[in-house]
PDB file of N, CA and C in Angstrom:
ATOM      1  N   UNK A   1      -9.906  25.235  -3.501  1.00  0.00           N
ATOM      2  CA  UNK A   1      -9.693  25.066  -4.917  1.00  0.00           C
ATOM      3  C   UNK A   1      -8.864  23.797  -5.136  1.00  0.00           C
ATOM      4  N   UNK A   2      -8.980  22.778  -6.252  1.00  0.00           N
ATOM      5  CA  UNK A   2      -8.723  21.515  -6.388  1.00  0.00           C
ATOM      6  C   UNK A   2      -7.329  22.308  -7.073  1.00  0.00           C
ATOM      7  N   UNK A   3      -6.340  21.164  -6.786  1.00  0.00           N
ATOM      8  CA  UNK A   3      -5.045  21.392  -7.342  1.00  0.00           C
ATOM      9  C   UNK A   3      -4.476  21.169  -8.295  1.00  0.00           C
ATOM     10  N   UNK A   4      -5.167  20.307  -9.263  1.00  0.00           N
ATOM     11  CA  UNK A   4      -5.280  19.561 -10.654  1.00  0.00           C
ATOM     12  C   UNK A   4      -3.683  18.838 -10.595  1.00  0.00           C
ATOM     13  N   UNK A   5      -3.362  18.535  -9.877  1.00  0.00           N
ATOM     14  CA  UNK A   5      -2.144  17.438 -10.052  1.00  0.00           C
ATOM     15  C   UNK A   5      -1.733  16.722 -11.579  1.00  0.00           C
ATOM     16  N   UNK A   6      -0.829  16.769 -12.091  1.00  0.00           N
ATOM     17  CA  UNK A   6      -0.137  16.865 -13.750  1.00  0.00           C
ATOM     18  C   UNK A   6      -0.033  15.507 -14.181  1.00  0.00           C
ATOM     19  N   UNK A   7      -0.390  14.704 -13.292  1.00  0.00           N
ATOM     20  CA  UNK A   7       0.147  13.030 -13.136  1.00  0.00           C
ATOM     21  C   UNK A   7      -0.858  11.692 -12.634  1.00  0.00           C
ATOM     22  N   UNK A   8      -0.813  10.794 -12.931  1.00  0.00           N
ATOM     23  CA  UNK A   8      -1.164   9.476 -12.533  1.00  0.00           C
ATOM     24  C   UNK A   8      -0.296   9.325 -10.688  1.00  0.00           C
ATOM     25  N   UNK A   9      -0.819   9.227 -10.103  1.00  0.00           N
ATOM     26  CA  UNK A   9       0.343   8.408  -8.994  1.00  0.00           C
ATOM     27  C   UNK A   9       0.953   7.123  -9.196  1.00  0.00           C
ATOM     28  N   UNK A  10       0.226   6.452  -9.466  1.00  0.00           N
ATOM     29  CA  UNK A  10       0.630   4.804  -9.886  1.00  0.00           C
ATOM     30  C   UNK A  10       0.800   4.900 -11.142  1.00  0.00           C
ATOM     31  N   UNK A  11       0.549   5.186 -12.373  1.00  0.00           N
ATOM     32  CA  UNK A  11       1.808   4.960 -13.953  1.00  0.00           C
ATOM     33  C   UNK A  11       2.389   6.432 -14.264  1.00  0.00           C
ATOM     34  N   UNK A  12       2.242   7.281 -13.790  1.00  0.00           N
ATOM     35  CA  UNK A  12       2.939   8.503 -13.816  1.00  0.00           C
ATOM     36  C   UNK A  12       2.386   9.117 -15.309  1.00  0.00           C
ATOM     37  N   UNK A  13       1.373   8.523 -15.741  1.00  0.00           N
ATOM     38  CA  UNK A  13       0.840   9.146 -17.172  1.00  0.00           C
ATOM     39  C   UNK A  13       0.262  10.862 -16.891  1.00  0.00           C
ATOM     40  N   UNK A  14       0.364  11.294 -18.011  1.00  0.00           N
ATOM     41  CA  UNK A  14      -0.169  12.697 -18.020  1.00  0.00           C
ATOM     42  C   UNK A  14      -1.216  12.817 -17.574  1.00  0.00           C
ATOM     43  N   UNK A  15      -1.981  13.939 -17.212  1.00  0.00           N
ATOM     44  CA  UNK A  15      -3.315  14.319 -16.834  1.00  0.00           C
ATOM     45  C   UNK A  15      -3.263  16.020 -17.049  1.00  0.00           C
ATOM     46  N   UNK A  16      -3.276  16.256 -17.898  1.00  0.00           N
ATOM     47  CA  UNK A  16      -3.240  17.761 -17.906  1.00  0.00           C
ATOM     48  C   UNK A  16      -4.681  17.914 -17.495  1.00  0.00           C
ATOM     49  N   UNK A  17      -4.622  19.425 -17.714  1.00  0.00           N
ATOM     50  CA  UNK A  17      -6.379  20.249 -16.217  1.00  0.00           C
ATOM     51  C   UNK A  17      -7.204  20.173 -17.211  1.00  0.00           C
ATOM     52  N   UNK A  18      -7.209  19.846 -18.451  1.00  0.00           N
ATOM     53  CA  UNK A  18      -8.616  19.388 -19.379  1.00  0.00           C
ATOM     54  C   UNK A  18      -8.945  17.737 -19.696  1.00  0.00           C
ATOM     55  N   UNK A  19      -7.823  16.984 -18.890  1.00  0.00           N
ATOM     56  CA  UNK A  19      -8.347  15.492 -19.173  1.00  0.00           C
ATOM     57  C   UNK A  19      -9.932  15.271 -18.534  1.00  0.00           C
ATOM     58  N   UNK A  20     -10.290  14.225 -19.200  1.00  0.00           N
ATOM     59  CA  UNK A  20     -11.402  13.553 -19.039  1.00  0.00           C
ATOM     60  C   UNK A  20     -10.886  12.389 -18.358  1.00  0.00           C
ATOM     61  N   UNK A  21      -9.737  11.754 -18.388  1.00  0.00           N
ATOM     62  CA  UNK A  21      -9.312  10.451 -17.785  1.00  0.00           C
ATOM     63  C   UNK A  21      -8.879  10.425 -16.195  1.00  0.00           C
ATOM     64  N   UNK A  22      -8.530  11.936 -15.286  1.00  0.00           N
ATOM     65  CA  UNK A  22      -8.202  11.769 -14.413  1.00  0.00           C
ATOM     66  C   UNK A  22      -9.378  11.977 -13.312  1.00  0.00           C
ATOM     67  N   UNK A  23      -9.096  10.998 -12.632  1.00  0.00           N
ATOM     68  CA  UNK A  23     -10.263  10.439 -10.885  1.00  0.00           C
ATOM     69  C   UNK A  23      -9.179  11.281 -10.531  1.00  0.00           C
ATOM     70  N   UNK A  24     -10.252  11.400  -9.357  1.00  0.00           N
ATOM     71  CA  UNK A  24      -9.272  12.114  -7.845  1.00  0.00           C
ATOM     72  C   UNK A  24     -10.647  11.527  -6.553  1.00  0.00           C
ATOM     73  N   UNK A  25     -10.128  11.474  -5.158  1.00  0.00           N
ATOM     74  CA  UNK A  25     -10.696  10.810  -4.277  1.00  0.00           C
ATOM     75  C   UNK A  25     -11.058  12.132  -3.463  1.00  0.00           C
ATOM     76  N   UNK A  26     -11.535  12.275  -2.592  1.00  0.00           N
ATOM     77  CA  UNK A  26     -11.817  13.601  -1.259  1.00  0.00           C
ATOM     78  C   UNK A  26     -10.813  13.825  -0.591  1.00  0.00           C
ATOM     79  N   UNK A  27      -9.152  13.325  -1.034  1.00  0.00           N
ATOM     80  CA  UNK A  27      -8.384  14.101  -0.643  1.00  0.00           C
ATOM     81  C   UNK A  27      -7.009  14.671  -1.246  1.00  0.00           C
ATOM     82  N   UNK A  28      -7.595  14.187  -2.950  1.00  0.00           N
ATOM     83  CA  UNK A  28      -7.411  14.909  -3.969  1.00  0.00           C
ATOM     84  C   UNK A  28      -6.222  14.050  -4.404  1.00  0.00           C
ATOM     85  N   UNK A  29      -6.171  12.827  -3.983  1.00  0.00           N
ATOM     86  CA  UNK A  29      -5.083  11.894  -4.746  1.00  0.00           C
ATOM     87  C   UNK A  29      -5.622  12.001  -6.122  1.00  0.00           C
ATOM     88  N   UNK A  30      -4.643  11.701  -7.051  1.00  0.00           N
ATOM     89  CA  UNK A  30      -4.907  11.924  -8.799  1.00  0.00           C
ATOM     90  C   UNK A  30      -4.292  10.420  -9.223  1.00  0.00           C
ATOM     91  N   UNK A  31      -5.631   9.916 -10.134  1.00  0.00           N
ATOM     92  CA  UNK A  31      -5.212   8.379 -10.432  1.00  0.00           C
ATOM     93  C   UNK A  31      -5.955   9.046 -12.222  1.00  0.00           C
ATOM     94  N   UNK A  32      -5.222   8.069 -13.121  1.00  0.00           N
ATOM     95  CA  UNK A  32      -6.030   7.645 -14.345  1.00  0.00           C
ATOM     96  C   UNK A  32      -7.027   6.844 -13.907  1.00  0.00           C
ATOM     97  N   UNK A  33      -7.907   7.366 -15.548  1.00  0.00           N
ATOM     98  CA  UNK A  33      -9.367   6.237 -15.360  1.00  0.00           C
ATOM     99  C   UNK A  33      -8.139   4.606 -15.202  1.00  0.00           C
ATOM    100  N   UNK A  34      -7.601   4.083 -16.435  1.00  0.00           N
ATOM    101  CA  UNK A  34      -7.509   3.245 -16.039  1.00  0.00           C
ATOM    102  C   UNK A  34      -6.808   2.509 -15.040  1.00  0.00           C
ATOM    103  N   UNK A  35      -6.296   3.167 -14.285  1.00  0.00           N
ATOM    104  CA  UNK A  35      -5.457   2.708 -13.092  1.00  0.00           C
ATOM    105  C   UNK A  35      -6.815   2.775 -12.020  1.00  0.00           C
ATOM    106  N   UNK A  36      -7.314   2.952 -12.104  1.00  0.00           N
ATOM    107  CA  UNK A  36      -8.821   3.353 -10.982  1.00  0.00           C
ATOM    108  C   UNK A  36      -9.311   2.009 -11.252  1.00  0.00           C
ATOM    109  N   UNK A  37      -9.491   1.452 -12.409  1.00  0.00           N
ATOM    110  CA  UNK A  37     -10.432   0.405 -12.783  1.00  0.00           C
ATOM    111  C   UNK A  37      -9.426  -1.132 -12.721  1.00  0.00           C
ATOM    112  N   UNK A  38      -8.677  -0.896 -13.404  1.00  0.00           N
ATOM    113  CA  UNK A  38      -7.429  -1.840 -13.624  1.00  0.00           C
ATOM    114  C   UNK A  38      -7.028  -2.607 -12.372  1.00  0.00           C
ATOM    115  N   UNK A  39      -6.065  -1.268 -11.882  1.00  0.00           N
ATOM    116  CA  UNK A  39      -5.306  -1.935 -10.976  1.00  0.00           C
ATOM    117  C   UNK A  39      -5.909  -1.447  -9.067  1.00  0.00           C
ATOM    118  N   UNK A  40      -6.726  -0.415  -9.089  1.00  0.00           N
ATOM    119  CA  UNK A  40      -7.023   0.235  -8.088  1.00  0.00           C
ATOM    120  C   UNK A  40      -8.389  -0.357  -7.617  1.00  0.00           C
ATOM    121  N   UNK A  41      -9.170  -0.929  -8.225  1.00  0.00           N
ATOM    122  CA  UNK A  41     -10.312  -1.489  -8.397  1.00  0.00           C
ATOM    123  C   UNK A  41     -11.537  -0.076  -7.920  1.00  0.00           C
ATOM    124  N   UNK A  42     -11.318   0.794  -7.817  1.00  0.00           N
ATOM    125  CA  UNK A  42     -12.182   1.898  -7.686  1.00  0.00           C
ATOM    126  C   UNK A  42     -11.794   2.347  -5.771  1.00  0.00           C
ATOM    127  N   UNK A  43     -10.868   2.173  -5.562  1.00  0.00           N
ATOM    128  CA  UNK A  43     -10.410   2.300  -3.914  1.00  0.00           C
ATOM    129  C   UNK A  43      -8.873   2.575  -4.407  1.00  0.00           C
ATOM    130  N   UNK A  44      -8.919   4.155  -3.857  1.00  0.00           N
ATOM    131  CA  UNK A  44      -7.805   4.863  -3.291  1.00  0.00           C
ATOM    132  C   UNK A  44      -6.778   3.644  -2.342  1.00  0.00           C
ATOM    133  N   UNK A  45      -5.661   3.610  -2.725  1.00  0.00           N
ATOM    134  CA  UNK A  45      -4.694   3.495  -1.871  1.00  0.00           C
ATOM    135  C   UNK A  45      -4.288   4.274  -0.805  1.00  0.00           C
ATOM    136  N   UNK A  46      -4.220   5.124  -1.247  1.00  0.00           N
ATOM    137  CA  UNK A  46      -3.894   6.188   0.163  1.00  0.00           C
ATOM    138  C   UNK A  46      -4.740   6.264   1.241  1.00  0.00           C
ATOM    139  N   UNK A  47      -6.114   6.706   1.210  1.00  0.00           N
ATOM    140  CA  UNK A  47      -6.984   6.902   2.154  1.00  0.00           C
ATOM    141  C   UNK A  47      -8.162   6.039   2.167  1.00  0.00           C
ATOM    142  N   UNK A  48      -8.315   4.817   0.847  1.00  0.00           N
ATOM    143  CA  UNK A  48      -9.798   3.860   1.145  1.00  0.00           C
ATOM    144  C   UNK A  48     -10.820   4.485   0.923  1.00  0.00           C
ATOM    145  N   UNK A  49     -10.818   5.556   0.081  1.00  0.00           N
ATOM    146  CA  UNK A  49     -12.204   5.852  -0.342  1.00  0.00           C
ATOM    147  C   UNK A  49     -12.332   5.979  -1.709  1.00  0.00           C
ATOM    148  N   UNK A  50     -13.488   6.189  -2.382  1.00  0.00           N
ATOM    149  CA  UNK A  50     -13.616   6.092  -3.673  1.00  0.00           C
ATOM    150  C   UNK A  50     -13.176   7.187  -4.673  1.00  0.00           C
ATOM    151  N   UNK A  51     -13.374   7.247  -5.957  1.00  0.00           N
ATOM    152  CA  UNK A  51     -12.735   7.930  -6.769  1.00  0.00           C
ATOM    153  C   UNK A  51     -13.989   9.249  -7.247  1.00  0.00           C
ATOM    154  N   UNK A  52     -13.870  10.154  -8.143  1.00  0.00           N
ATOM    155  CA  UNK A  52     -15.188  10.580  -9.019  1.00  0.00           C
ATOM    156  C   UNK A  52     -13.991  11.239  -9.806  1.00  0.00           C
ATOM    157  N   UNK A  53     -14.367  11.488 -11.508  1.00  0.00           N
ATOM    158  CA  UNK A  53     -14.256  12.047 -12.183  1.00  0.00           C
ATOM    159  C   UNK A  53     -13.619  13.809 -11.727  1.00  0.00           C
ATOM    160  N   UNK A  54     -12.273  14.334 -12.105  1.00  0.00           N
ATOM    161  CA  UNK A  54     -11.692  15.373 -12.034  1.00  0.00           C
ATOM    162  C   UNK A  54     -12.414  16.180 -12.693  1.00  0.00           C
ATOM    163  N   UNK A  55     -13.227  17.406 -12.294  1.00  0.00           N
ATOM    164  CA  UNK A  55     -13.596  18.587 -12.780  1.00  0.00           C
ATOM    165  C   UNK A  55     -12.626  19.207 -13.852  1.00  0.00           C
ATOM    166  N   UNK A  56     -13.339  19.429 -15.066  1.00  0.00           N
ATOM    167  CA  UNK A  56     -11.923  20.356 -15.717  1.00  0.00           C
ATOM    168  C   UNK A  56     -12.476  22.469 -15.137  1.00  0.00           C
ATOM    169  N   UNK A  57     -11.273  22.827 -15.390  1.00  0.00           N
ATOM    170  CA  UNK A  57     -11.053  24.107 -14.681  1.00  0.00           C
ATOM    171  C   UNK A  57     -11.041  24.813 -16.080  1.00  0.00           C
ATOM    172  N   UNK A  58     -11.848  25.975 -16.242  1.00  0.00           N
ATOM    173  CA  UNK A  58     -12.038  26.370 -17.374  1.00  0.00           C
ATOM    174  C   UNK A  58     -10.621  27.073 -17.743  1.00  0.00           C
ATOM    175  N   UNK A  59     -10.711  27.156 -19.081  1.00  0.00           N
ATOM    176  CA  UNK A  59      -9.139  27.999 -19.697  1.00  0.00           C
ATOM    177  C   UNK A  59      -9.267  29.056 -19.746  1.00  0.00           C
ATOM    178  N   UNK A  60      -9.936  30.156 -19.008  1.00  0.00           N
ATOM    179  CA  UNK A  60      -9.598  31.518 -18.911  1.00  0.00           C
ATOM    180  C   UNK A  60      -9.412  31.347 -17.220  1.00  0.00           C
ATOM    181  N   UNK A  61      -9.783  30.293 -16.141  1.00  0.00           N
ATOM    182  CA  UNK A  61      -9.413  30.145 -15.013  1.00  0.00           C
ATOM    183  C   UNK A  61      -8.212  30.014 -14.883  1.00  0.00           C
ATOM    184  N   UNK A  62      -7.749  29.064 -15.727  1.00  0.00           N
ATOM    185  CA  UNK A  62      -5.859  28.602 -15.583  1.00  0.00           C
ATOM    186  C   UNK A  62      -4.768  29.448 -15.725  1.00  0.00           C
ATOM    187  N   UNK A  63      -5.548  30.469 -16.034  1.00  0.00           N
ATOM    188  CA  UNK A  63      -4.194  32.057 -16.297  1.00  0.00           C
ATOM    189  C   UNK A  63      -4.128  32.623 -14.439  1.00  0.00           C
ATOM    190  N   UNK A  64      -5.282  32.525 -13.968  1.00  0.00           N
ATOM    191  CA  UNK A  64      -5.374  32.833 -12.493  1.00  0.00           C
ATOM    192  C   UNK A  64      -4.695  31.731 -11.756  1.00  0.00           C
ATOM    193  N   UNK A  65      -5.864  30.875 -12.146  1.00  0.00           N
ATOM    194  CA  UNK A  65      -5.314  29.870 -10.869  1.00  0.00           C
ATOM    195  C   UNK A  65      -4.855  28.543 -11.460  1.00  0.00           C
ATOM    196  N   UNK A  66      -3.562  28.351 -11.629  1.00  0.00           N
ATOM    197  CA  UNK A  66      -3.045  27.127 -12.727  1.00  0.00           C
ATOM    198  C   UNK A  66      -3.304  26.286 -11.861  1.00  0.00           C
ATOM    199  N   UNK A  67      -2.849  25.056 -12.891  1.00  0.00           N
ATOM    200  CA  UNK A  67      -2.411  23.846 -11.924  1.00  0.00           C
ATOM    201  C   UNK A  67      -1.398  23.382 -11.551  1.00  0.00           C
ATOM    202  N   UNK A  68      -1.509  22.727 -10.399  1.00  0.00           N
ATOM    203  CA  UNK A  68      -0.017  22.216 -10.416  1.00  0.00           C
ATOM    204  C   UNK A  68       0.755  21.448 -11.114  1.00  0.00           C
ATOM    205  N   UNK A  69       1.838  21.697 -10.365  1.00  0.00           N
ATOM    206  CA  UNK A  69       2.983  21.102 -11.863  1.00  0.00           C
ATOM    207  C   UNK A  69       4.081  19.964 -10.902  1.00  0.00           C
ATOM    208  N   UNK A  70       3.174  20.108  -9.506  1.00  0.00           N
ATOM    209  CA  UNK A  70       4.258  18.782  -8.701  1.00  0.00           C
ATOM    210  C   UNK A  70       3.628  17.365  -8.974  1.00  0.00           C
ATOM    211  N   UNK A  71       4.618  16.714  -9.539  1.00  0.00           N
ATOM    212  CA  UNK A  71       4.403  15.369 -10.017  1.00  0.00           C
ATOM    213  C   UNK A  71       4.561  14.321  -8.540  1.00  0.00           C
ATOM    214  N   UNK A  72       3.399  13.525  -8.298  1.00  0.00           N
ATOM    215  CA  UNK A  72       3.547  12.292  -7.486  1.00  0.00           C
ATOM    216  C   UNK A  72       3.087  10.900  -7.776  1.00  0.00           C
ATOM    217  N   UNK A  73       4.215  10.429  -7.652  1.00  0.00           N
ATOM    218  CA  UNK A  73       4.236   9.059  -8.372  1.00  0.00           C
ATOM    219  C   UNK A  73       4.921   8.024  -7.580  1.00  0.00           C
ATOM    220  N   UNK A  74       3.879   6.946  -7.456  1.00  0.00           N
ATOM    221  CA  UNK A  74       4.133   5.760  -6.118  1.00  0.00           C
ATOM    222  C   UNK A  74       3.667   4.699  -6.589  1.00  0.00           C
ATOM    223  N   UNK A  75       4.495   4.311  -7.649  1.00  0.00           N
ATOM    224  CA  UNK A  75       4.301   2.827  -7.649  1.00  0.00           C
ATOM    225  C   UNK A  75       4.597   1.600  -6.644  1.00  0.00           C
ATOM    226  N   UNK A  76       4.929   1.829  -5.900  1.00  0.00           N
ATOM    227  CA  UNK A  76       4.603   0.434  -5.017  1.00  0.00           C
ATOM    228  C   UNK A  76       3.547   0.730  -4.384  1.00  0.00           C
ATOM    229  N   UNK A  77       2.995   2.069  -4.443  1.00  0.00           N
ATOM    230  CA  UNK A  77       1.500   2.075  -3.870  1.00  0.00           C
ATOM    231  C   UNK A  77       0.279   1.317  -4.213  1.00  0.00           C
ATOM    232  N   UNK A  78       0.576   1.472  -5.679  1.00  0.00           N
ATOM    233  CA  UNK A  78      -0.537   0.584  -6.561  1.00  0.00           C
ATOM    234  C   UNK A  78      -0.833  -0.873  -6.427  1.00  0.00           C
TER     235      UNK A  78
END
């Protein structure tokens, strides 16, 4: 189960579990669209692989299985 991470890593912007704006890579780093495009050029920092669009998790799922609420944020990663 994906962990829906609350945050941007590189601008620390919101991403709550119904955005449309948050990428995540295959090992579930959490970037904004525009930090993906901007500054990331579509390549993960962390691991070098590409991004796709964050699934949203339906709202009768999030009473079971929330998301997380640990914030990671690495700007000199970016």
């Amino acid at each position: 189960m994906l962990t829906l991470r609350p945050s941007c890593e590189c601008c620390n912007r919101d991403l709550p579990p119904d955005s449309l704006e948050a990428r995540i890579c295959s090992f579930e780093c959490t970037f904004c669209a525009d930090c993906v495009e901007t500054v990331l050029k579509g390549r993960c920092p962390n691991c070098g692989g590409g991004f796709a669009v964050r699934p949203v998790r339906p709202a009768e799922k999030l009473l079971r299985y929330p998301a997380s609420t640990e914030r990671i944020h690495k700007p000199q990663g970016c």
